[in-house]
PDB file of N, CA and C in Angstrom:
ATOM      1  N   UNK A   1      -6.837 -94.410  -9.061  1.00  0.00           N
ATOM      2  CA  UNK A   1      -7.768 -93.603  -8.301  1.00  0.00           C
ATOM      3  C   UNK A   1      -7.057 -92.860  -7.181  1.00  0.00           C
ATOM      4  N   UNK A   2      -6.123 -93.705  -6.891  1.00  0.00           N
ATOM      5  CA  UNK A   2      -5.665 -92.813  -5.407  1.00  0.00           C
ATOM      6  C   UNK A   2      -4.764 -91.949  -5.646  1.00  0.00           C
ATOM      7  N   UNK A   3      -3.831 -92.286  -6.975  1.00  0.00           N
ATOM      8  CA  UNK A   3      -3.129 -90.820  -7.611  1.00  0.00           C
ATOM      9  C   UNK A   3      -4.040 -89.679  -8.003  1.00  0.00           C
ATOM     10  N   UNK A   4      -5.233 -90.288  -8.906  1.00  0.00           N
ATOM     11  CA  UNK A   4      -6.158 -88.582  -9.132  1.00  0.00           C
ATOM     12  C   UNK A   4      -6.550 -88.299  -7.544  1.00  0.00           C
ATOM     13  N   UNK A   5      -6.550 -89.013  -6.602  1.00  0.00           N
ATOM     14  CA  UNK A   5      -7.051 -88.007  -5.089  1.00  0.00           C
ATOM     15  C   UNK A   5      -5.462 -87.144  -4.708  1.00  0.00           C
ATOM     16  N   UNK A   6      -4.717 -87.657  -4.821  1.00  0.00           N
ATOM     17  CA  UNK A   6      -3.914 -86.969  -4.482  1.00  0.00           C
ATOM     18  C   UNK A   6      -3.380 -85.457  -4.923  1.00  0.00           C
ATOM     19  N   UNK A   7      -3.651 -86.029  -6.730  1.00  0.00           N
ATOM     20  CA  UNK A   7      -3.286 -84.787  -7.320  1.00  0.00           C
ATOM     21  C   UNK A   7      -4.347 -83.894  -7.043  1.00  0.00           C
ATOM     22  N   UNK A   8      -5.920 -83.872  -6.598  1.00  0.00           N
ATOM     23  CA  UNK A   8      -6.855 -83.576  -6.657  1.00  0.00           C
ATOM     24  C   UNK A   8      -6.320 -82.611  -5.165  1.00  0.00           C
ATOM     25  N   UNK A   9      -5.954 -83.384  -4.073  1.00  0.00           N
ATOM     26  CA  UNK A   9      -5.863 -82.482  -2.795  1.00  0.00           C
ATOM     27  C   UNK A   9      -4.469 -81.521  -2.945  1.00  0.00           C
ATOM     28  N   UNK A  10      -3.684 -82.086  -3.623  1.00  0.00           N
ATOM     29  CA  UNK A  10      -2.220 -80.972  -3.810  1.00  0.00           C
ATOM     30  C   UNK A  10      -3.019 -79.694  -4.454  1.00  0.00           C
ATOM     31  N   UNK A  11      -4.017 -79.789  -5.684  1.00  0.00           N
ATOM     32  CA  UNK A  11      -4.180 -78.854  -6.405  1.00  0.00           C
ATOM     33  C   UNK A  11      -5.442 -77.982  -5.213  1.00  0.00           C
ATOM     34  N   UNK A  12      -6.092 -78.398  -4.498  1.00  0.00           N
ATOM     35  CA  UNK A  12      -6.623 -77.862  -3.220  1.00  0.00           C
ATOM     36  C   UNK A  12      -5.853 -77.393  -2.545  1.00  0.00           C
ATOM     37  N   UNK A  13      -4.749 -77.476  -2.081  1.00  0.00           N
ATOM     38  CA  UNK A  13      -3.635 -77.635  -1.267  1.00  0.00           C
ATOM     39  C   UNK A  13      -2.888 -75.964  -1.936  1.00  0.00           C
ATOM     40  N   UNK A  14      -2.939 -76.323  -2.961  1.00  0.00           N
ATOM     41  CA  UNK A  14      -2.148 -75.357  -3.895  1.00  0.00           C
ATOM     42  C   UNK A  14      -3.184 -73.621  -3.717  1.00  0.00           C
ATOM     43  N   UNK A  15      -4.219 -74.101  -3.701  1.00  0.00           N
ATOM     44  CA  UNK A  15      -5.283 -72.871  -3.475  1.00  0.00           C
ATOM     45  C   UNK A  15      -5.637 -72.543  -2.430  1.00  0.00           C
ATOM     46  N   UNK A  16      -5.686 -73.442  -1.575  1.00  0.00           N
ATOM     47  CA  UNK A  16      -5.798 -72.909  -0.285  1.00  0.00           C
ATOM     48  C   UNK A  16      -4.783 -71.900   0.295  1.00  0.00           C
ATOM     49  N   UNK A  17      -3.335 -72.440  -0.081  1.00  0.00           N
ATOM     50  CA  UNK A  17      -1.708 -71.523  -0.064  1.00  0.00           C
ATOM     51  C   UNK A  17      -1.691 -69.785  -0.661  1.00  0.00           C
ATOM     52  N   UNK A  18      -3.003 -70.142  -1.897  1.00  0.00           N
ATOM     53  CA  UNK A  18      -3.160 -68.813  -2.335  1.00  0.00           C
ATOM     54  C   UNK A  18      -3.739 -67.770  -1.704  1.00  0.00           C
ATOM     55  N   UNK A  19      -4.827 -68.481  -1.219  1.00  0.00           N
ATOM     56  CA  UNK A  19      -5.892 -67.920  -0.795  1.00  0.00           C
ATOM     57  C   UNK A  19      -5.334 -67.298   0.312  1.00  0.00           C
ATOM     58  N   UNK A  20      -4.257 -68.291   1.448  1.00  0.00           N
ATOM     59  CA  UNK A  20      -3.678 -67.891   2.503  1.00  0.00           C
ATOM     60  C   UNK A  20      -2.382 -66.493   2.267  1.00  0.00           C
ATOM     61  N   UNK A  21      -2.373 -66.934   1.099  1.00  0.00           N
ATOM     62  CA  UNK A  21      -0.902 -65.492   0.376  1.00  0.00           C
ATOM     63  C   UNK A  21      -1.497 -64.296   0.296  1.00  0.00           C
ATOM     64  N   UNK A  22      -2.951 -64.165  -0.005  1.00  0.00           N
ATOM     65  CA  UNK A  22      -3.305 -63.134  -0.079  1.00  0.00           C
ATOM     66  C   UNK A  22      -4.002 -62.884   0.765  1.00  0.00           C
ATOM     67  N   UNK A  23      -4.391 -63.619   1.558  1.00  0.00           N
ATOM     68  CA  UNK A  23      -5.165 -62.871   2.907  1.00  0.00           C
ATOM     69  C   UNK A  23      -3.834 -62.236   4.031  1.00  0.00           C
ATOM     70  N   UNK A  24      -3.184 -63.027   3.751  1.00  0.00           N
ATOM     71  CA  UNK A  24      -1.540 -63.008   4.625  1.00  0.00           C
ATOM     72  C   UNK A  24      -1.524 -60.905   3.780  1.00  0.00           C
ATOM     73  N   UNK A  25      -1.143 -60.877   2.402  1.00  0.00           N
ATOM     74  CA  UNK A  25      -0.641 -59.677   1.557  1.00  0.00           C
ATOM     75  C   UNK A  25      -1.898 -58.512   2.647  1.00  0.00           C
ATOM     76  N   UNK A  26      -3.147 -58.655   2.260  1.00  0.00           N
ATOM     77  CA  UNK A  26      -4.374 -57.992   2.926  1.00  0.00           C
ATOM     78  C   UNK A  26      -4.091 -57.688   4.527  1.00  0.00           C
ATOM     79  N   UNK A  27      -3.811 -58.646   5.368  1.00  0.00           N
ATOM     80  CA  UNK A  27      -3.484 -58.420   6.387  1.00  0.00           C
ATOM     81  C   UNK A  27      -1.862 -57.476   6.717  1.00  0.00           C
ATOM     82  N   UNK A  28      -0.990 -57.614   6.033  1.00  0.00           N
ATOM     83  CA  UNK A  28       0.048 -57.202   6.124  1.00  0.00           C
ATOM     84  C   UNK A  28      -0.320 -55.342   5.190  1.00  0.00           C
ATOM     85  N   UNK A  29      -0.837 -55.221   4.427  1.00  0.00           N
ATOM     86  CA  UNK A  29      -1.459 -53.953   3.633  1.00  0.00           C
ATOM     87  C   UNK A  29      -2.419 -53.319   5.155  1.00  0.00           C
ATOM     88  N   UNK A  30      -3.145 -54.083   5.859  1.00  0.00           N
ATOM     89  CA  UNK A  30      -3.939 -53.198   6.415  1.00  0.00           C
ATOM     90  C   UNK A  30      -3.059 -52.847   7.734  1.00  0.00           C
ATOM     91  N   UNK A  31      -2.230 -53.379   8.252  1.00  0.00           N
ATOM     92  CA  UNK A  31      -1.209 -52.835   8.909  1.00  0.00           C
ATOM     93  C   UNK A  31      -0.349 -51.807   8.747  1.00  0.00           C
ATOM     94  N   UNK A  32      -0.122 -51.766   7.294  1.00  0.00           N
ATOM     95  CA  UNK A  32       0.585 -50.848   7.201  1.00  0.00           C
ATOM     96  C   UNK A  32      -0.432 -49.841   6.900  1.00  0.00           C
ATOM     97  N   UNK A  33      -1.659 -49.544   6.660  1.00  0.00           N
ATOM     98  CA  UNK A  33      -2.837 -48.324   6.838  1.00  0.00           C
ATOM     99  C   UNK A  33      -2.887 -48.003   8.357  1.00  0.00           C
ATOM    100  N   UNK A  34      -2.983 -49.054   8.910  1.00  0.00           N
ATOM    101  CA  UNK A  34      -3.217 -48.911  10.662  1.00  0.00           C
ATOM    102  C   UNK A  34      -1.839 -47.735  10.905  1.00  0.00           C
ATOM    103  N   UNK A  35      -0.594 -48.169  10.406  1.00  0.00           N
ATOM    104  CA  UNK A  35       0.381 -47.424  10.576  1.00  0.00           C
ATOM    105  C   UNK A  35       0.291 -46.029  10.351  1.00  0.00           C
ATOM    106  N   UNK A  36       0.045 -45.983   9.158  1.00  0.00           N
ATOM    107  CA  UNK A  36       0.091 -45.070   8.453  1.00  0.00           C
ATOM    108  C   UNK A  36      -1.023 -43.805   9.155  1.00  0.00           C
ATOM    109  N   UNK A  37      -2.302 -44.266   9.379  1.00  0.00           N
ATOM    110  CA  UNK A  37      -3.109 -44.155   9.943  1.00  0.00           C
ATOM    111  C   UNK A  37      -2.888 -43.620  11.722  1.00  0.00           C
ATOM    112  N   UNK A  38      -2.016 -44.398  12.135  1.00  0.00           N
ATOM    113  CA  UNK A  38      -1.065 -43.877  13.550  1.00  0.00           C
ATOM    114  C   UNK A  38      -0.599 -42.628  13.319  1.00  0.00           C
ATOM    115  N   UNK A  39       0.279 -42.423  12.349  1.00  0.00           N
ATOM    116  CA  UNK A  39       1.057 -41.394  11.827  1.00  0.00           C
ATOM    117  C   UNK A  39       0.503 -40.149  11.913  1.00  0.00           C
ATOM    118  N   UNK A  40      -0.497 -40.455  10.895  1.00  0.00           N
ATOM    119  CA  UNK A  40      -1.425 -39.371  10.867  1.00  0.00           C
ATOM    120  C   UNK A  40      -1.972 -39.028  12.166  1.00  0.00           C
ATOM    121  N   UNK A  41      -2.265 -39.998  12.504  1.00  0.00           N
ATOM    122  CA  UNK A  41      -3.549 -38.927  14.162  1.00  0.00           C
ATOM    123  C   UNK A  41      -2.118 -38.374  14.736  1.00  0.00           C
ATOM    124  N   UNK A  42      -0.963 -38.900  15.283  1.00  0.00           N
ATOM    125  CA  UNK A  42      -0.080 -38.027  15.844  1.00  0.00           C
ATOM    126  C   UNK A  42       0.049 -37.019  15.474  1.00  0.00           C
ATOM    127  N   UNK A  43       0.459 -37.142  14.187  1.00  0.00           N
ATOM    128  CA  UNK A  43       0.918 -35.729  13.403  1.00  0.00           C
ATOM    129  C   UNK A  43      -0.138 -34.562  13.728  1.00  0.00           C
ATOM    130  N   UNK A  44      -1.322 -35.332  13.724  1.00  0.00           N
ATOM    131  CA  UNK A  44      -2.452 -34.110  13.914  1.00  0.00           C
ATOM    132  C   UNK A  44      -2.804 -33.372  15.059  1.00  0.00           C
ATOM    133  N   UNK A  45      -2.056 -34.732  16.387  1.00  0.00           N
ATOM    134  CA  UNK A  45      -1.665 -33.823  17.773  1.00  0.00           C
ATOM    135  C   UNK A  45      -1.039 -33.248  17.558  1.00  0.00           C
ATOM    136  N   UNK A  46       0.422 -33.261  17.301  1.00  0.00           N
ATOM    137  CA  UNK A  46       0.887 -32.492  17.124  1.00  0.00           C
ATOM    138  C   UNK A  46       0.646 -30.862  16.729  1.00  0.00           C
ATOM    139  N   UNK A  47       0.388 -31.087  15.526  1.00  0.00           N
ATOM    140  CA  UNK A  47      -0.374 -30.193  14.862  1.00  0.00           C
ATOM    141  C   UNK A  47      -1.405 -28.871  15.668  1.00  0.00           C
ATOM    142  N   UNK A  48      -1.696 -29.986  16.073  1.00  0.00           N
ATOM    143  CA  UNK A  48      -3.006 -29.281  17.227  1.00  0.00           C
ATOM    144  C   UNK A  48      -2.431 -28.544  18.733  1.00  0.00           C
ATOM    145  N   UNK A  49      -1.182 -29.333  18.461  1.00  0.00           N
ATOM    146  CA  UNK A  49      -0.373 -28.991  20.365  1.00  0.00           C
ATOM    147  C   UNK A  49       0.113 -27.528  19.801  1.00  0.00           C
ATOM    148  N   UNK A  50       0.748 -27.716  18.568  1.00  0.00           N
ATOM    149  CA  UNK A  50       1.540 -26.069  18.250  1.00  0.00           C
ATOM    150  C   UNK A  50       0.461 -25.527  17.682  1.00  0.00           C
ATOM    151  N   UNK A  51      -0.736 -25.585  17.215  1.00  0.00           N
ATOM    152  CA  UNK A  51      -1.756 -24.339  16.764  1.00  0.00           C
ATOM    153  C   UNK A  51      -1.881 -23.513  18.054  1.00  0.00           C
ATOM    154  N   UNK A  52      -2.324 -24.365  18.849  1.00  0.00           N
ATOM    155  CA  UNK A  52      -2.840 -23.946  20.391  1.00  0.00           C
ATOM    156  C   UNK A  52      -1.550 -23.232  21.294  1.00  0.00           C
ATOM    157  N   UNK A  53      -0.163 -23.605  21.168  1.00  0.00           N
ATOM    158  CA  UNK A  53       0.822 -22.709  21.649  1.00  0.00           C
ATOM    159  C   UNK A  53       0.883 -21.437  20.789  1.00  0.00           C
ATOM    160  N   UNK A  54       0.638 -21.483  19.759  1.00  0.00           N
ATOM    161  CA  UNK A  54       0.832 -20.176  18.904  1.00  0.00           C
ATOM    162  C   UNK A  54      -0.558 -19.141  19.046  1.00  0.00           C
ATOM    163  N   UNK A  55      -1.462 -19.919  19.292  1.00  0.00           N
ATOM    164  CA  UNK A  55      -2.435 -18.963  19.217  1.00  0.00           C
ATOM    165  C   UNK A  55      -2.125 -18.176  20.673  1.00  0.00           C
ATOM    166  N   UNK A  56      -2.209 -19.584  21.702  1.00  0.00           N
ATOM    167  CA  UNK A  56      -1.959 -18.519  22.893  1.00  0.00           C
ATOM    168  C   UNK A  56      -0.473 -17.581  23.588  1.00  0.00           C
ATOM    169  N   UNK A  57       0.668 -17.807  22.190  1.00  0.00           N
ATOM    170  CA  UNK A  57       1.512 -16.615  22.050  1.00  0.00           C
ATOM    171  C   UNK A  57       1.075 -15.528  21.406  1.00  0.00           C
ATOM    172  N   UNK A  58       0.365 -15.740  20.610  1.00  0.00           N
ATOM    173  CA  UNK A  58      -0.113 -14.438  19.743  1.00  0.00           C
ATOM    174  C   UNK A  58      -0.973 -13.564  20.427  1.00  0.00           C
ATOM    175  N   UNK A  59      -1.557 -14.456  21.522  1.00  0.00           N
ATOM    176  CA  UNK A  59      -2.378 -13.904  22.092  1.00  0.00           C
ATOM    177  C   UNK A  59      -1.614 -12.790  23.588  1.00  0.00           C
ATOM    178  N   UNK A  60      -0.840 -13.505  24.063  1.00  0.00           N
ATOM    179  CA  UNK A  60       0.118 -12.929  24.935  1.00  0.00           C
ATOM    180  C   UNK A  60       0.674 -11.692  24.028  1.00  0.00           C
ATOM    181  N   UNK A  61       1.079 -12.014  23.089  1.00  0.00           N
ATOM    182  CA  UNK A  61       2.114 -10.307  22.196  1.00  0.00           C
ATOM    183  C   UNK A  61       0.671  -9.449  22.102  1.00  0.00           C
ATOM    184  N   UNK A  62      -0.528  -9.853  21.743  1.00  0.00           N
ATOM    185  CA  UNK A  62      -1.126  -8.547  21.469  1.00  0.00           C
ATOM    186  C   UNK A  62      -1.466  -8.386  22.701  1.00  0.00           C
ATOM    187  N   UNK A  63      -1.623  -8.910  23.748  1.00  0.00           N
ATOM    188  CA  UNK A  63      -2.009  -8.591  25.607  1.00  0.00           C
ATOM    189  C   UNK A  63      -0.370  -7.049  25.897  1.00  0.00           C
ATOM    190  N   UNK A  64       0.689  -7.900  25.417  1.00  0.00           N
ATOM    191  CA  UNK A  64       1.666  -6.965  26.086  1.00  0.00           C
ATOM    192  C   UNK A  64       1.764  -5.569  25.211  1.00  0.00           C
ATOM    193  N   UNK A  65       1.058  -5.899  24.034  1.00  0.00           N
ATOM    194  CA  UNK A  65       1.031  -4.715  22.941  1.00  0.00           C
ATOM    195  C   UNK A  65       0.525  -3.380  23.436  1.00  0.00           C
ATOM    196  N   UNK A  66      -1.133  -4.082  24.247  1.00  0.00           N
ATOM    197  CA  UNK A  66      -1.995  -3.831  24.322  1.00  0.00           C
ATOM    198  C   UNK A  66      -1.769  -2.753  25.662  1.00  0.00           C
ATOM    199  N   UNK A  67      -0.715  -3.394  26.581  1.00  0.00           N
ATOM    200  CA  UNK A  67      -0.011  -2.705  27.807  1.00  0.00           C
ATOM    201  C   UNK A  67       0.699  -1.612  27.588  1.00  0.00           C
ATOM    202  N   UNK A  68       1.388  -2.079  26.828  1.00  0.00           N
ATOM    203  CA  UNK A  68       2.060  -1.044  26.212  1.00  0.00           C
ATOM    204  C   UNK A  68       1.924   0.546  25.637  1.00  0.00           C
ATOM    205  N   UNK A  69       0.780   0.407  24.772  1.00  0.00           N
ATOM    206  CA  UNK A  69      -0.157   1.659  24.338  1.00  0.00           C
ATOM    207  C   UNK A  69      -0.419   1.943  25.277  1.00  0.00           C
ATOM    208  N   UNK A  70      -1.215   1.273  26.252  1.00  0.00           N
ATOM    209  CA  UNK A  70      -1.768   1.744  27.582  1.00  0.00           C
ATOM    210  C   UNK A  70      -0.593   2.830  28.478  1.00  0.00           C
ATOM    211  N   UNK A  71       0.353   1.958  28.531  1.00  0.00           N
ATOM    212  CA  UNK A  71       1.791   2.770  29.334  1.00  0.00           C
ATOM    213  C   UNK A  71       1.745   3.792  28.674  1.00  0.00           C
ATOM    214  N   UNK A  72       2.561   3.640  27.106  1.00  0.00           N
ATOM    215  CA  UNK A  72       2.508   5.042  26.940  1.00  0.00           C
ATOM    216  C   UNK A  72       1.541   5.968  26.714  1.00  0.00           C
ATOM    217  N   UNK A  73       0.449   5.557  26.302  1.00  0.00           N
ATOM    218  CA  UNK A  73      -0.570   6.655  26.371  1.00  0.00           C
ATOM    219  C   UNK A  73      -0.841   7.284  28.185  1.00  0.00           C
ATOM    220  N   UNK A  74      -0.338   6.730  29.189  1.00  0.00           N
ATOM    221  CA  UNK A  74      -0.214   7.308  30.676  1.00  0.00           C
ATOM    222  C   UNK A  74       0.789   8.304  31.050  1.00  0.00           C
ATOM    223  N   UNK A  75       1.875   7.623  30.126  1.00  0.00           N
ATOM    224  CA  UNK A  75       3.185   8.477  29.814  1.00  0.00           C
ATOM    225  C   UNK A  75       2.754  10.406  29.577  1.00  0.00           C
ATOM    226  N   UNK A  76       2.264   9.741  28.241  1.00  0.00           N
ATOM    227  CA  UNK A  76       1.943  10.786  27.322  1.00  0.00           C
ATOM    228  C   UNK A  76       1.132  12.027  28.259  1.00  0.00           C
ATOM    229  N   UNK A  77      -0.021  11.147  28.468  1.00  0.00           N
ATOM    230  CA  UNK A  77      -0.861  11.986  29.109  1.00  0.00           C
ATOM    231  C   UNK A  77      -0.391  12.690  30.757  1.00  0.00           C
ATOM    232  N   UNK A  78       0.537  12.227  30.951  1.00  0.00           N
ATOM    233  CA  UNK A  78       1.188  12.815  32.110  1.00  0.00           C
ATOM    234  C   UNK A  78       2.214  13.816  31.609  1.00  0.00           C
ATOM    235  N   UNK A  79       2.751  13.870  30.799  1.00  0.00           N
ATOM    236  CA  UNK A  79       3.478  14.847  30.073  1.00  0.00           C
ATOM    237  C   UNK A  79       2.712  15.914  29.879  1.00  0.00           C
ATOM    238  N   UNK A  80       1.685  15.679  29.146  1.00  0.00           N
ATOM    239  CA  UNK A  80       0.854  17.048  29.056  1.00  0.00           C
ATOM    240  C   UNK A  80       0.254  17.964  30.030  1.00  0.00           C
ATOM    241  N   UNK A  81       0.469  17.145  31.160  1.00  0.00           N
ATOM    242  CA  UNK A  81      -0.165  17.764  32.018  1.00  0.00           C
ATOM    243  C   UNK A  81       0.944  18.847  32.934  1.00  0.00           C
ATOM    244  N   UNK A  82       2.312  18.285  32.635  1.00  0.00           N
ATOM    245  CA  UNK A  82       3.204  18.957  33.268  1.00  0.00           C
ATOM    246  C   UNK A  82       3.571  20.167  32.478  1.00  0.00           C
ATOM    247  N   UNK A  83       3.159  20.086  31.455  1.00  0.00           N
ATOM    248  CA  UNK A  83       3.498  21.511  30.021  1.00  0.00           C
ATOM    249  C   UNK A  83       2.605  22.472  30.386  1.00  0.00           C
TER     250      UNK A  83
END
């Protein structure tokens, strides 16, 4: 009797180890999502830090573009006036 308890708690023993292997695998998998998951939101600052520098360069070149025409169309129009 006291050998079948024994073999009875090893083979408990034995499943419980499993049970712990794969909650252990699950826990170690959702870490690496958490990671992965890190990755991503940075990347997406990122992402987001240079949309927002580029837009507001693009926005600066058509501002100085925009000066520009202005100049020379002052240019221009002062020329004509001296002809």
């Amino acid at each position: 009797m006291k050998d079948n308890d024994i073999k009875c708690l090893k083979l408990e023993l034995g499943k419980l180890i499993k049970c712990d292997l794969k909650i252990l695998e699950k826990y170690v998998s959702l870490g690496k999502v958490k990671e992965g998951y890190s990755f991503v939101k940075s990347f997406k600052i990122r992402v987001t830090d240079w949309l927002s520098k580029f837009k507001r360069r693009v926005q600066e070149l058509e501002d100085e573009l925009e000066n520009k025409k202005l100049s020379e169309s002052n240019i221009f129009d002062a020329w004509l006036q001296h002809i």
